[in-house]
Each structure stands twice: as structure tokens, then as C-alpha cells.
PDB file of N, CA and C in Angstrom:
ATOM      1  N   UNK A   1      46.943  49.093 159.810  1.00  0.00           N
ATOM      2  CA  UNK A   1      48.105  49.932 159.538  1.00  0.00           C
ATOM      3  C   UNK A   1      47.913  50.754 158.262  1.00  0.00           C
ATOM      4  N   UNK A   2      47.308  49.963 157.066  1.00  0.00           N
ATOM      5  CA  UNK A   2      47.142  50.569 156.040  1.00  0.00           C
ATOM      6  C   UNK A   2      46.081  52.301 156.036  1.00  0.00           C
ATOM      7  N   UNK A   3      45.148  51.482 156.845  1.00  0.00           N
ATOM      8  CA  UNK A   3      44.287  53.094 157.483  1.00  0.00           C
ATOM      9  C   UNK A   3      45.003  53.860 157.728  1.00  0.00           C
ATOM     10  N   UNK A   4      45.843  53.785 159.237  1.00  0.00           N
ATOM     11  CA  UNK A   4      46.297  54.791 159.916  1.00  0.00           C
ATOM     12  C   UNK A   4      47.135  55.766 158.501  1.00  0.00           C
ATOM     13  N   UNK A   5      47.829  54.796 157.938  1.00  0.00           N
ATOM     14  CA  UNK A   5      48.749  55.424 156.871  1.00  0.00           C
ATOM     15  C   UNK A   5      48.017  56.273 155.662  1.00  0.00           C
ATOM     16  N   UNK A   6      46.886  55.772 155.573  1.00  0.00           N
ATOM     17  CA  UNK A   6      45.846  56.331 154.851  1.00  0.00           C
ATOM     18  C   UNK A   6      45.849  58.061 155.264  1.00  0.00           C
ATOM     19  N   UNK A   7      45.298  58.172 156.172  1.00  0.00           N
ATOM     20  CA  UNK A   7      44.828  59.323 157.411  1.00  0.00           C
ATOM     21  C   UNK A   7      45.651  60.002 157.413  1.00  0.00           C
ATOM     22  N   UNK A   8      47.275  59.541 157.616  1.00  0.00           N
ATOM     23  CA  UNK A   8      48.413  60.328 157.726  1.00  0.00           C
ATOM     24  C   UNK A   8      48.725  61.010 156.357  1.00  0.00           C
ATOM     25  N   UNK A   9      48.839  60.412 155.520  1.00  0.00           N
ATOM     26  CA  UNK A   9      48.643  60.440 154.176  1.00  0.00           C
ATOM     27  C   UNK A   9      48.123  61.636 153.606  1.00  0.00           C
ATOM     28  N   UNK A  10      46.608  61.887 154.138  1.00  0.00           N
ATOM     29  CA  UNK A  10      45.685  62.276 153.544  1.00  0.00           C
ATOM     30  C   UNK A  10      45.658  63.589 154.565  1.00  0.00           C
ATOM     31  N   UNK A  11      46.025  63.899 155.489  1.00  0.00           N
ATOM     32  CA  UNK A  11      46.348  64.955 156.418  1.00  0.00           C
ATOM     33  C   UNK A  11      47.496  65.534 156.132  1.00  0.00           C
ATOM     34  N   UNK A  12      48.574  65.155 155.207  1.00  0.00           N
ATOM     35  CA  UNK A  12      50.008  65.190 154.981  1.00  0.00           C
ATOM     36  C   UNK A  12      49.253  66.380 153.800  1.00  0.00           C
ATOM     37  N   UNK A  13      48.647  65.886 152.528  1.00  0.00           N
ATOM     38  CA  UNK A  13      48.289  66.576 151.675  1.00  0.00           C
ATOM     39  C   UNK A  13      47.398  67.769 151.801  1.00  0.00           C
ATOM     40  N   UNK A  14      46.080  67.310 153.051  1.00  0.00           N
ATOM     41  CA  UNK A  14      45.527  68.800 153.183  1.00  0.00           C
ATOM     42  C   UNK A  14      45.613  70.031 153.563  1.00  0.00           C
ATOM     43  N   UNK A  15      47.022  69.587 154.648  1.00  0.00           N
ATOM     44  CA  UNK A  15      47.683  70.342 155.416  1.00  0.00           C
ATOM     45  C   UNK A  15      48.514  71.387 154.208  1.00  0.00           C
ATOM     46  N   UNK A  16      49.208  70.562 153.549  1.00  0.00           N
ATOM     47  CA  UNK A  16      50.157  71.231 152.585  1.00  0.00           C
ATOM     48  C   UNK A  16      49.221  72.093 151.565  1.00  0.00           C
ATOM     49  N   UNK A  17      48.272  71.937 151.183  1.00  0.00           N
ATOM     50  CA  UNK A  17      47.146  72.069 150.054  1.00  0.00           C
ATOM     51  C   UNK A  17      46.330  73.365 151.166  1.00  0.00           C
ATOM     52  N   UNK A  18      46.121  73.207 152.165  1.00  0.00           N
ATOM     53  CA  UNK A  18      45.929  74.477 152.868  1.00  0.00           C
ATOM     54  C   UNK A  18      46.849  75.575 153.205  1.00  0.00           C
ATOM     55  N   UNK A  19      48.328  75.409 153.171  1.00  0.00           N
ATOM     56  CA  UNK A  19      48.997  76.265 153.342  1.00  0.00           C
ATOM     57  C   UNK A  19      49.239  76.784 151.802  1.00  0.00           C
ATOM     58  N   UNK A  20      49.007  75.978 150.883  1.00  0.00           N
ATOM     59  CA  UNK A  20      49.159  76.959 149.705  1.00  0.00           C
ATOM     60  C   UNK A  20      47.915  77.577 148.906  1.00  0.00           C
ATOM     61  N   UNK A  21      46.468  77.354 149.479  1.00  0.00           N
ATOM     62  CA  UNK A  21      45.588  77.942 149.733  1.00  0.00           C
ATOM     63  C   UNK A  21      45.842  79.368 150.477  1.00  0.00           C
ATOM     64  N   UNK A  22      46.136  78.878 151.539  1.00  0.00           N
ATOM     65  CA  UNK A  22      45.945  80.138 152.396  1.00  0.00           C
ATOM     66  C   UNK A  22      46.847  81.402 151.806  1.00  0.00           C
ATOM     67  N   UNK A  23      48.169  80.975 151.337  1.00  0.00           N
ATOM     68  CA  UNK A  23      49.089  81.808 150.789  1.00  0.00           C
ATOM     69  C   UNK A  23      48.463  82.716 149.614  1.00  0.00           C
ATOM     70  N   UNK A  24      48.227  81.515 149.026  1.00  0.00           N
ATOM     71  CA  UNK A  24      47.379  82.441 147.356  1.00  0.00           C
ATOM     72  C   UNK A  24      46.343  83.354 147.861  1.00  0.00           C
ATOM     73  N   UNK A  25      45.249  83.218 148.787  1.00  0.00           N
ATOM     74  CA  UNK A  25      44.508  84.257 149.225  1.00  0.00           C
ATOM     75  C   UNK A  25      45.351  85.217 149.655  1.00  0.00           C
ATOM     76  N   UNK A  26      46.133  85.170 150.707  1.00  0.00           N
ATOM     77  CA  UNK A  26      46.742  86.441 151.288  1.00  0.00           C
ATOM     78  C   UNK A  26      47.847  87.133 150.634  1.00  0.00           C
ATOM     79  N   UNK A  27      48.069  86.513 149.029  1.00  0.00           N
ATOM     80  CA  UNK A  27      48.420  87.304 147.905  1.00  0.00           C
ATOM     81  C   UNK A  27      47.701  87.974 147.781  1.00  0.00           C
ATOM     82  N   UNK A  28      46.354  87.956 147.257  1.00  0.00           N
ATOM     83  CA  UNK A  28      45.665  88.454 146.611  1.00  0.00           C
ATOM     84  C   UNK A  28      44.774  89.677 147.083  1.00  0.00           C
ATOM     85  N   UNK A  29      45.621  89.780 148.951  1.00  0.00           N
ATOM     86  CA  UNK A  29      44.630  90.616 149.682  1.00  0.00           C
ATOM     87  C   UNK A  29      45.763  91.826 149.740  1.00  0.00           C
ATOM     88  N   UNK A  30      47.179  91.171 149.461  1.00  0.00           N
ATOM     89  CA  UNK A  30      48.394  92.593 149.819  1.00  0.00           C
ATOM     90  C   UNK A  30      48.278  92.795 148.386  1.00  0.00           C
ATOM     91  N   UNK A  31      48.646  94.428 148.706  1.00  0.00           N
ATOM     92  CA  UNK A  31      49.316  94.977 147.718  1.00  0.00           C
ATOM     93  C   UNK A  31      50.624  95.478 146.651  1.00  0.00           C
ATOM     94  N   UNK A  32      51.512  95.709 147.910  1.00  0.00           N
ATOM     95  CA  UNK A  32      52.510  95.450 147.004  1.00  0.00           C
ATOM     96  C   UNK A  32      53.249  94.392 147.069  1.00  0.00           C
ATOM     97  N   UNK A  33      54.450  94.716 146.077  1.00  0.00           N
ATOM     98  CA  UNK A  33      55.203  93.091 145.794  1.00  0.00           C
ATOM     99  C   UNK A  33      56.131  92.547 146.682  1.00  0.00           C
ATOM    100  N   UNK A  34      56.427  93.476 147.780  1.00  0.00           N
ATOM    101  CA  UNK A  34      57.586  92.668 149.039  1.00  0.00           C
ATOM    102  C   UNK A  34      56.595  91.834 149.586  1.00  0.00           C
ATOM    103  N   UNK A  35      55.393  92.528 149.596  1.00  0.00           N
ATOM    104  CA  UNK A  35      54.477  91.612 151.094  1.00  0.00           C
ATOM    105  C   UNK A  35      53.791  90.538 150.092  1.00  0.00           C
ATOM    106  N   UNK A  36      53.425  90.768 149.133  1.00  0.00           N
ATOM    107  CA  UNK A  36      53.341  89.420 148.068  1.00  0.00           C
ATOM    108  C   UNK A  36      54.185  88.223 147.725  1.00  0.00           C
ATOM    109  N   UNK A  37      55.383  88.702 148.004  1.00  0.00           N
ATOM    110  CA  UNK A  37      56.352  87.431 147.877  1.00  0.00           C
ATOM    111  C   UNK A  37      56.790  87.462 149.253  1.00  0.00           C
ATOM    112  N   UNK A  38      56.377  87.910 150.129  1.00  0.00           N
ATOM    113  CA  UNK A  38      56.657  87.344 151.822  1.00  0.00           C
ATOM    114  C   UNK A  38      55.989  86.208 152.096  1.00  0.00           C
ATOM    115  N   UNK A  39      54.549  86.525 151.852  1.00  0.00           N
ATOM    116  CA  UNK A  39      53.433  85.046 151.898  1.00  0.00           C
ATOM    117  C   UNK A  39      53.080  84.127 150.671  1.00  0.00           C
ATOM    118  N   UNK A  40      54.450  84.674 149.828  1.00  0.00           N
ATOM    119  CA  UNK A  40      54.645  83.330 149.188  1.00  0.00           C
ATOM    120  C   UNK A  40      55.469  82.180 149.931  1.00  0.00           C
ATOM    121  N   UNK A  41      56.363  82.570 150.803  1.00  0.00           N
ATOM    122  CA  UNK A  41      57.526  81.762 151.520  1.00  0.00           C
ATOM    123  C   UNK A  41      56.622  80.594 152.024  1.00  0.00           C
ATOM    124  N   UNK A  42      55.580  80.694 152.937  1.00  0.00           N
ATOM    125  CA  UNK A  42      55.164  79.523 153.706  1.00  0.00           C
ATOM    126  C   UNK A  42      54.462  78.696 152.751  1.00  0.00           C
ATOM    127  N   UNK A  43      54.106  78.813 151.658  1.00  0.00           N
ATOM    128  CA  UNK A  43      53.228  78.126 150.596  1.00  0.00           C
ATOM    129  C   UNK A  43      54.508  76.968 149.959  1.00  0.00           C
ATOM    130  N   UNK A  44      55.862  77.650 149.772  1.00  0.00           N
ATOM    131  CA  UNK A  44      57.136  77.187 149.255  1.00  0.00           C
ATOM    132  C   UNK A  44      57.379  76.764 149.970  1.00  0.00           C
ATOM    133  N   UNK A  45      58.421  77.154 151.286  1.00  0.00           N
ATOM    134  CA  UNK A  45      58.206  76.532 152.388  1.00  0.00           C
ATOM    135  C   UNK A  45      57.811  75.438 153.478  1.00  0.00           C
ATOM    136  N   UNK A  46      56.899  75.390 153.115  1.00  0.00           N
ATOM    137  CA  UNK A  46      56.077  74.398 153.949  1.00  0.00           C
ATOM    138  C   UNK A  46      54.824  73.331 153.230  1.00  0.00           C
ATOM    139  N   UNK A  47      54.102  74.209 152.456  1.00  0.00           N
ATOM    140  CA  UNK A  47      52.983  73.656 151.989  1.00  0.00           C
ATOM    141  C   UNK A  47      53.626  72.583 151.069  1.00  0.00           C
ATOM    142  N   UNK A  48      54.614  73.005 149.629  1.00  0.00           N
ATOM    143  CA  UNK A  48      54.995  71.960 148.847  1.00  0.00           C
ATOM    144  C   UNK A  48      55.521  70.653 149.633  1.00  0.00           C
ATOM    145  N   UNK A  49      56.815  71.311 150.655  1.00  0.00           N
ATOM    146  CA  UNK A  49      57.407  69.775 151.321  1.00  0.00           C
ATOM    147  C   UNK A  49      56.016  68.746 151.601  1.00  0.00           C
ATOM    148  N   UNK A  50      55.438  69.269 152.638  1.00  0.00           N
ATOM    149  CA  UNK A  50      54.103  68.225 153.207  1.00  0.00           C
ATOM    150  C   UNK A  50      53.628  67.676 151.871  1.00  0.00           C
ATOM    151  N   UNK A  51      53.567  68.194 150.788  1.00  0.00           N
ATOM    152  CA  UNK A  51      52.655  67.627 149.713  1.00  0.00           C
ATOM    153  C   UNK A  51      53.811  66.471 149.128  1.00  0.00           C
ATOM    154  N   UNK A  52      54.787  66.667 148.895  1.00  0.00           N
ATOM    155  CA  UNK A  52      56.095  65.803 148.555  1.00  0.00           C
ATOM    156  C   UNK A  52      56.103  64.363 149.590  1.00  0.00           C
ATOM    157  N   UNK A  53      55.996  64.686 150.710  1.00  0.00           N
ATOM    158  CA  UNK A  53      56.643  63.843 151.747  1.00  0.00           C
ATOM    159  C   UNK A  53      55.026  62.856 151.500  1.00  0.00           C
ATOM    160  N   UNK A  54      53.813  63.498 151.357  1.00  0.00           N
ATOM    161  CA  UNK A  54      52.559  62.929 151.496  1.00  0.00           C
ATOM    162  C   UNK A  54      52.850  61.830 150.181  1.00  0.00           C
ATOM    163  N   UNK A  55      53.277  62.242 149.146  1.00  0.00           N
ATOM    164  CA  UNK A  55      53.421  61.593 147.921  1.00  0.00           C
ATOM    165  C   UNK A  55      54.266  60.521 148.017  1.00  0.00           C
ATOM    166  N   UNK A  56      55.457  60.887 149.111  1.00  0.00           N
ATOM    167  CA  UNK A  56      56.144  59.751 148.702  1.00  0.00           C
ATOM    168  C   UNK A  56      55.621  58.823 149.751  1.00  0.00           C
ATOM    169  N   UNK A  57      55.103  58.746 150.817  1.00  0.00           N
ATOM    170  CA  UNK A  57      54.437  57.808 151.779  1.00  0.00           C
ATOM    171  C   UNK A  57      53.510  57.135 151.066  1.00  0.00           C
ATOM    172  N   UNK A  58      52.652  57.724 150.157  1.00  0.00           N
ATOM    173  CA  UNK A  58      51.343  57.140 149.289  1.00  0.00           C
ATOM    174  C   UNK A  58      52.154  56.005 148.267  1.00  0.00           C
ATOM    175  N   UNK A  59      53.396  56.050 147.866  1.00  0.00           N
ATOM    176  CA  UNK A  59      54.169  55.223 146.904  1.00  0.00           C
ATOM    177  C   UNK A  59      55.234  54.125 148.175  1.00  0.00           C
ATOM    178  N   UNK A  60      55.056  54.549 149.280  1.00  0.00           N
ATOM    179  CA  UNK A  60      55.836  53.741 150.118  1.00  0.00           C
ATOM    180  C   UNK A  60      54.707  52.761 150.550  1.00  0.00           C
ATOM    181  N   UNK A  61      53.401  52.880 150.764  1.00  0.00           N
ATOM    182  CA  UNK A  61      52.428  52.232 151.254  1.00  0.00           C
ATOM    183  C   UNK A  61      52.245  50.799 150.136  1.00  0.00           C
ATOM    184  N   UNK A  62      51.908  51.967 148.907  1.00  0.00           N
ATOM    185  CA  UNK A  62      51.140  50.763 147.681  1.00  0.00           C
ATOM    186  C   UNK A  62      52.530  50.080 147.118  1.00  0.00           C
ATOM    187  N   UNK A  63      53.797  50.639 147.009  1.00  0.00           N
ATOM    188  CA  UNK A  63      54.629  49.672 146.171  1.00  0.00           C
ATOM    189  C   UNK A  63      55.955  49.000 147.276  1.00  0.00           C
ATOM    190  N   UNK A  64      56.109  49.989 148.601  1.00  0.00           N
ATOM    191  CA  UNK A  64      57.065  48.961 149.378  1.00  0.00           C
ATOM    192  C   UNK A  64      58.165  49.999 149.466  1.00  0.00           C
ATOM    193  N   UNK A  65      59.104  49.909 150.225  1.00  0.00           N
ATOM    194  CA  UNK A  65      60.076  50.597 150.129  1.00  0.00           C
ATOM    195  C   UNK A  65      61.510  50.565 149.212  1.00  0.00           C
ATOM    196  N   UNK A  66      61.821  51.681 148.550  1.00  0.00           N
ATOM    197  CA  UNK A  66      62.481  51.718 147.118  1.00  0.00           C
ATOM    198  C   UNK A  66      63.427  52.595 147.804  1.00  0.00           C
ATOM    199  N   UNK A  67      64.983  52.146 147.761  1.00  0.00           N
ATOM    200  CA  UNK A  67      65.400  53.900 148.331  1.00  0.00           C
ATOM    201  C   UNK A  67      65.520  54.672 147.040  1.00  0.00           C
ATOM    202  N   UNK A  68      65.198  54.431 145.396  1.00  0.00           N
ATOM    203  CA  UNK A  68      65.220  55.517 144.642  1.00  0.00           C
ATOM    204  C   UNK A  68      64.188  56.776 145.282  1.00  0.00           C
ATOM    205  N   UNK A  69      63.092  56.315 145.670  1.00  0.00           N
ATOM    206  CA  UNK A  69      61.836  57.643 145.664  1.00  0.00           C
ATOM    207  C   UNK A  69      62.258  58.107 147.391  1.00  0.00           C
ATOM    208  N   UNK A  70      62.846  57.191 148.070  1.00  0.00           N
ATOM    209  CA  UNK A  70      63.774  57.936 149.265  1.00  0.00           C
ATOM    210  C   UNK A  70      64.635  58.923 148.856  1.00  0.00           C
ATOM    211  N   UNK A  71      65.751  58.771 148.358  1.00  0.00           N
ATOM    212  CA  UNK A  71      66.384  59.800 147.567  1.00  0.00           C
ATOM    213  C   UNK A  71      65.970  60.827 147.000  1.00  0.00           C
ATOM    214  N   UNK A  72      65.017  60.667 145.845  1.00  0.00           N
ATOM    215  CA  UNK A  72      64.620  61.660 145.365  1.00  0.00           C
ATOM    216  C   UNK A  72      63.836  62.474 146.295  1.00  0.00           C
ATOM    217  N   UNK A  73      63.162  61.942 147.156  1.00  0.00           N
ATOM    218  CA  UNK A  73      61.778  62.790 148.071  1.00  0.00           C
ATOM    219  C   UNK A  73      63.117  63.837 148.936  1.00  0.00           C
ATOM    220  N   UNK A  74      63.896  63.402 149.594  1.00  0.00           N
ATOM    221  CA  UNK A  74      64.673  64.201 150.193  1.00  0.00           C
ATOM    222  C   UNK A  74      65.451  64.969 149.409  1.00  0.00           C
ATOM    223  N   UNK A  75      65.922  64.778 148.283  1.00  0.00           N
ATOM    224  CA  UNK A  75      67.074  65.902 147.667  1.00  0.00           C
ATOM    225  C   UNK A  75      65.492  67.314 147.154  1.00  0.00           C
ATOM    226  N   UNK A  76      64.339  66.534 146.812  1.00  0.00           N
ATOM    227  CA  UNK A  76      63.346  67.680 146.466  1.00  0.00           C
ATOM    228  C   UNK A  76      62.913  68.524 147.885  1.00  0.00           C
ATOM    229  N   UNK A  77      63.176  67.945 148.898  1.00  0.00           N
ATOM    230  CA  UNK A  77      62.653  68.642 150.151  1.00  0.00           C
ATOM    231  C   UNK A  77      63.648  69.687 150.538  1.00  0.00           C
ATOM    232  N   UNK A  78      64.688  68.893 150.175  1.00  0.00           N
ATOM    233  CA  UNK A  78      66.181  70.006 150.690  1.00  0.00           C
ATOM    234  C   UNK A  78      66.248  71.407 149.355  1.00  0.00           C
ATOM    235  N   UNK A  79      65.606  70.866 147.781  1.00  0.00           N
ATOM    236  CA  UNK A  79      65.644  71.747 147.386  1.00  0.00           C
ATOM    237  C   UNK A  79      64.633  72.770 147.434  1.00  0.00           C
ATOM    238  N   UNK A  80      63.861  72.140 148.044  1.00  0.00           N
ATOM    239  CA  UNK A  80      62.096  73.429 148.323  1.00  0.00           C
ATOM    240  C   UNK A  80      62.902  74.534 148.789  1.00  0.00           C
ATOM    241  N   UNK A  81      63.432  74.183 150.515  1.00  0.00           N
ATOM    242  CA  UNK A  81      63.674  75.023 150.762  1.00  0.00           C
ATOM    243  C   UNK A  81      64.817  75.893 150.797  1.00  0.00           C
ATOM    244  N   UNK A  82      65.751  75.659 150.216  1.00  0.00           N
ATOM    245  CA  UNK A  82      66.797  76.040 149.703  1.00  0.00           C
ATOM    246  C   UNK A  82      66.674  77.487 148.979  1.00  0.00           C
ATOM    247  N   UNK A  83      66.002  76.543 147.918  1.00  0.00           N
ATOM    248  CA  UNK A  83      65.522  77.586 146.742  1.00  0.00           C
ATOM    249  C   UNK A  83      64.262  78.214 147.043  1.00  0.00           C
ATOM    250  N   UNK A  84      63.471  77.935 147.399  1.00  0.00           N
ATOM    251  CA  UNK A  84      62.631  79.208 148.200  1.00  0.00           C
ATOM    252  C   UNK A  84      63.030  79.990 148.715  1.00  0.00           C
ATOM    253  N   UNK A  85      63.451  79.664 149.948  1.00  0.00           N
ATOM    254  CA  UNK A  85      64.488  81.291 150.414  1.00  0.00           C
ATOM    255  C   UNK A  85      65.524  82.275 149.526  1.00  0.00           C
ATOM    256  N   UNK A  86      66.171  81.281 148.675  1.00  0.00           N
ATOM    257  CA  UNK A  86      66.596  82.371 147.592  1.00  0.00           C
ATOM    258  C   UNK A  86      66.067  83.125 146.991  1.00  0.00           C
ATOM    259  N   UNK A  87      64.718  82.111 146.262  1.00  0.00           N
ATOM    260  CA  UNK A  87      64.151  82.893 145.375  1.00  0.00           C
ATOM    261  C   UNK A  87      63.080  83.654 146.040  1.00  0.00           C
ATOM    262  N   UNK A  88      63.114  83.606 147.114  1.00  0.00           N
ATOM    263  CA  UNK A  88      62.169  85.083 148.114  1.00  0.00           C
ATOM    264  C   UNK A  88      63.049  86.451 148.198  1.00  0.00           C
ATOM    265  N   UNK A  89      64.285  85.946 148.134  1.00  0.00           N
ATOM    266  CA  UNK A  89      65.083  86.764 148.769  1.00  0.00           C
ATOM    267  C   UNK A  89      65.509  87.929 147.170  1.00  0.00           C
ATOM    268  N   UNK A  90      65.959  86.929 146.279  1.00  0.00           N
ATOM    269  CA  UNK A  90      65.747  87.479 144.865  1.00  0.00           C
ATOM    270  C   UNK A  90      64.782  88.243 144.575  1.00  0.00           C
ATOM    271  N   UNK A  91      63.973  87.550 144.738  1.00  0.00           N
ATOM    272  CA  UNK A  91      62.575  88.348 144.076  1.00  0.00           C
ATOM    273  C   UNK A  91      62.320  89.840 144.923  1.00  0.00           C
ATOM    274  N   UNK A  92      62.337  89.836 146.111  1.00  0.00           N
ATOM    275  CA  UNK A  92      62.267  90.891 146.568  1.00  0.00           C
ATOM    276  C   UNK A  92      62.855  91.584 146.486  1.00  0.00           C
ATOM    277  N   UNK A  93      64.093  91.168 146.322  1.00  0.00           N
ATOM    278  CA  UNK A  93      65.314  92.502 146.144  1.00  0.00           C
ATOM    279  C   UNK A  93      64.905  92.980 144.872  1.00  0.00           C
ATOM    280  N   UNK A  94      65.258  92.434 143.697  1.00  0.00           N
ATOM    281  CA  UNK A  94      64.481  92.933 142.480  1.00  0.00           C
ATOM    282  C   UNK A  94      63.267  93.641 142.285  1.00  0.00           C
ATOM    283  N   UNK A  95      61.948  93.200 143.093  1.00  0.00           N
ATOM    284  CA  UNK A  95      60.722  94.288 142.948  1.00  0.00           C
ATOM    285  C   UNK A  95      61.316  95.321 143.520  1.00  0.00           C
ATOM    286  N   UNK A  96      62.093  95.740 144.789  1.00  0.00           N
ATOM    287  CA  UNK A  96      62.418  96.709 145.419  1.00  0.00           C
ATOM    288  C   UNK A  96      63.290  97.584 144.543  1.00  0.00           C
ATOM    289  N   UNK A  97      64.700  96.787 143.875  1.00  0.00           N
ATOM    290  CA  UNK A  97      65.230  97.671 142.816  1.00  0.00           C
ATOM    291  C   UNK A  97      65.147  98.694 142.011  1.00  0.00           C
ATOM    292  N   UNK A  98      63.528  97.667 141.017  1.00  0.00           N
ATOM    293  CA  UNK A  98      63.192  97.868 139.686  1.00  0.00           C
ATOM    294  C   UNK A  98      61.831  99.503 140.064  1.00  0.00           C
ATOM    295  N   UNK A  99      62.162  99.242 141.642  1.00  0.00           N
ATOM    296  CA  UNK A  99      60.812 100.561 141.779  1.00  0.00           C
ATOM    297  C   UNK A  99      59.786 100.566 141.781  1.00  0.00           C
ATOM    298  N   UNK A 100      59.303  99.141 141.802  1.00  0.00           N
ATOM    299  CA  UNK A 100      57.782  98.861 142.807  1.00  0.00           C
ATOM    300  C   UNK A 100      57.439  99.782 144.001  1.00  0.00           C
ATOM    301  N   UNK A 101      56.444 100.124 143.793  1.00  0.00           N
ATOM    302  CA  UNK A 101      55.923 100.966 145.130  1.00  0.00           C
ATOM    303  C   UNK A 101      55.544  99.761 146.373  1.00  0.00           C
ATOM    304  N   UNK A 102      56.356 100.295 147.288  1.00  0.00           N
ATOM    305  CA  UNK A 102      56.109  99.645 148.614  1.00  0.00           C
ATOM    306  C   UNK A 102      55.709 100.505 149.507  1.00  0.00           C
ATOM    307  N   UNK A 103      55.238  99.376 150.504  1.00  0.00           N
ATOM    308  CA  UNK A 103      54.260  99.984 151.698  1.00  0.00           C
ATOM    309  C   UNK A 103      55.025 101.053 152.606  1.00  0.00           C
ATOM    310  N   UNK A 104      54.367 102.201 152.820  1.00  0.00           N
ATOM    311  CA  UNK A 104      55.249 103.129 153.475  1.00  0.00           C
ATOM    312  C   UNK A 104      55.353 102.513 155.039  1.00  0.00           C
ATOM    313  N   UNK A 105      54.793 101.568 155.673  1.00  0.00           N
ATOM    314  CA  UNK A 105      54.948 100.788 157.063  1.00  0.00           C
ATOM    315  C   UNK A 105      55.906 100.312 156.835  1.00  0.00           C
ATOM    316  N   UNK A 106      56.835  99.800 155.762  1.00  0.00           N
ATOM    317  CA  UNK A 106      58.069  98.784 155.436  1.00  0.00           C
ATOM    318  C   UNK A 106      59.107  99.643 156.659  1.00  0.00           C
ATOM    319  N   UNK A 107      59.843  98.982 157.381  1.00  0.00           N
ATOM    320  CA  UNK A 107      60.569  99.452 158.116  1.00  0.00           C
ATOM    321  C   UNK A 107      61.560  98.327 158.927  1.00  0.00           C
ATOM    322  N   UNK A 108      62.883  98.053 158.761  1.00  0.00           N
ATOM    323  CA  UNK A 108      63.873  98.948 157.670  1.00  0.00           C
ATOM    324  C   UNK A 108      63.516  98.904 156.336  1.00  0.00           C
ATOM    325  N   UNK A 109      64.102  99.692 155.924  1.00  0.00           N
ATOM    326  CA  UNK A 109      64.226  99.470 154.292  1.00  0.00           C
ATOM    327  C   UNK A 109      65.755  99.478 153.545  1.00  0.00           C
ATOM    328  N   UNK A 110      66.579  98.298 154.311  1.00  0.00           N
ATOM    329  CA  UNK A 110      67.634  98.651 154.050  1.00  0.00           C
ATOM    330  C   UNK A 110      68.432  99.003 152.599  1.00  0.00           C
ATOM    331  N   UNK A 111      67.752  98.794 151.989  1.00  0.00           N
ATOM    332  CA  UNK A 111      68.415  98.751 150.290  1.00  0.00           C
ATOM    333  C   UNK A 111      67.946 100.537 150.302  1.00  0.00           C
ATOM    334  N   UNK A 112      67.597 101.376 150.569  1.00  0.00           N
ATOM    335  CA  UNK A 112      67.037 102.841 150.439  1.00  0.00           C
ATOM    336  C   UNK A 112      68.236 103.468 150.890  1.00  0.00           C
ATOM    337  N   UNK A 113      69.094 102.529 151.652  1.00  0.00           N
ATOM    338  CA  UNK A 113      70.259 103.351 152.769  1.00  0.00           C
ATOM    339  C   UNK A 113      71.481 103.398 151.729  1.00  0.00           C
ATOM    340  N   UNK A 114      72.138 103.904 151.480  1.00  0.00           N
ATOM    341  CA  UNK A 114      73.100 104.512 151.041  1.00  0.00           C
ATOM    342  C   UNK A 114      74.292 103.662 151.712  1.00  0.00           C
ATOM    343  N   UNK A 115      75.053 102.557 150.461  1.00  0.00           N
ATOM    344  CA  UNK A 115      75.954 101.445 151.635  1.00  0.00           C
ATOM    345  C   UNK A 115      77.187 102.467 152.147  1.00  0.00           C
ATOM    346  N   UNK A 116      77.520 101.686 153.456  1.00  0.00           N
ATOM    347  CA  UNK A 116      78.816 102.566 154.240  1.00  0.00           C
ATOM    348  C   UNK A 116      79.905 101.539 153.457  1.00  0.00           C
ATOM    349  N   UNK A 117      81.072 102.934 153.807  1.00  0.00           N
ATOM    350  CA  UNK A 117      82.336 102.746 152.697  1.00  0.00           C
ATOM    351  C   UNK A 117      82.947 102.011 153.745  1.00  0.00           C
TER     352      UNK A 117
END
């Protein structure tokens, strides 16, 4: 059992550790800042939870079950993504604001539109 949990464990982290791999590269390949903080989302998203949930299984294995690090593992999972989507949603609105040049493919661009009364 301890294996299998091992494996799971250890697939929990590479998985997560590859999605925030993969993210940081495909930063580094866009150019501007909407599509830069777009493929930040799945790194926030996804990659941290798996790395969280991997952590707290690795402390459920070696010390037993505690519901403190139950608690905490879930209020941090609920806040990944919570606050990721905000702060995607923030951030973009702000580069877009402040007059970052964006990709002329962006389409809609609703903040360009003039709000109806």
C-alpha cells in the first residue's frame, strides 16, 4: 500500500510540476501580456492544487491522518482557485487598461467598446 501511495504521490507532484513547467515556457514564447497571463491560469489552476494535494498525501502516509492538514489542504485548494481566476482576471484587465500592446488577433476586445448607457 505504502508503494502504490508512493507512485500516486510522486505522479501527483510531476504532473503538477509539469503543468507549471509547461506554463512558464509558453510564457516565454507569447508576447504580449493578455496571452501571458492566460497561460498563467493552468499553472495556478491546476499545477499548484496537484502539488498541494501531493503534499498533503505524503504527510497523510508518513504521520497518519490529522484533520488539521485536512483542513488546511482544502481551504488552500479552494483558495488556488478562487484567487487565480481573480487574479487572471485583474491582471488582464489592468495590462489592457494601462496600454500594453496586444495582439491584433485578440477578438473581442471588449474593454475597447465604448460601455452602453
Amino acid at each position: 500500500m505504502e508503494t502504490a501511495m508512493s507512485v500516486l504521490i510522486g505522479a501527483l507532484a510531476i504532473v503538477g510540476a509539469l503543468f507549471m513547467l509547461t506554463s512558464a515556457v509558453a510564457m516565454l514564447r507569447h508576447g504580449d501580456a493578455l496571452t501571458r497571463i492566460n497561460v498563467l491560469s493552468p499553472a495556478t489552476g491546476m499545477g499548484l492544487p496537484l502539488i498541494v494535494i501531493a503534499a498533503w498525501l505524503d504527510k497523510l502516509v508518513y504521520r497518519g491522518f490529522e484533520w488539521m492538514p485536512l483542513i488546511q489542504t482544502v481551504i488552500t485548494v479552494a483558495a488556488l482557485l478562487v484567487v487565480s481566476s481573480v487574479a487572471s482576471n485583474t491582471l488582464a484587465r489592468s495590462a489592457y487598461l494601462s496600454g500594453a500592446p496586444v495582439d491584433p488577433r485578440t477578438d473581442p476586445q471588449d474593454l475597447a467598446r465604448e460601455p452602453e448607457a
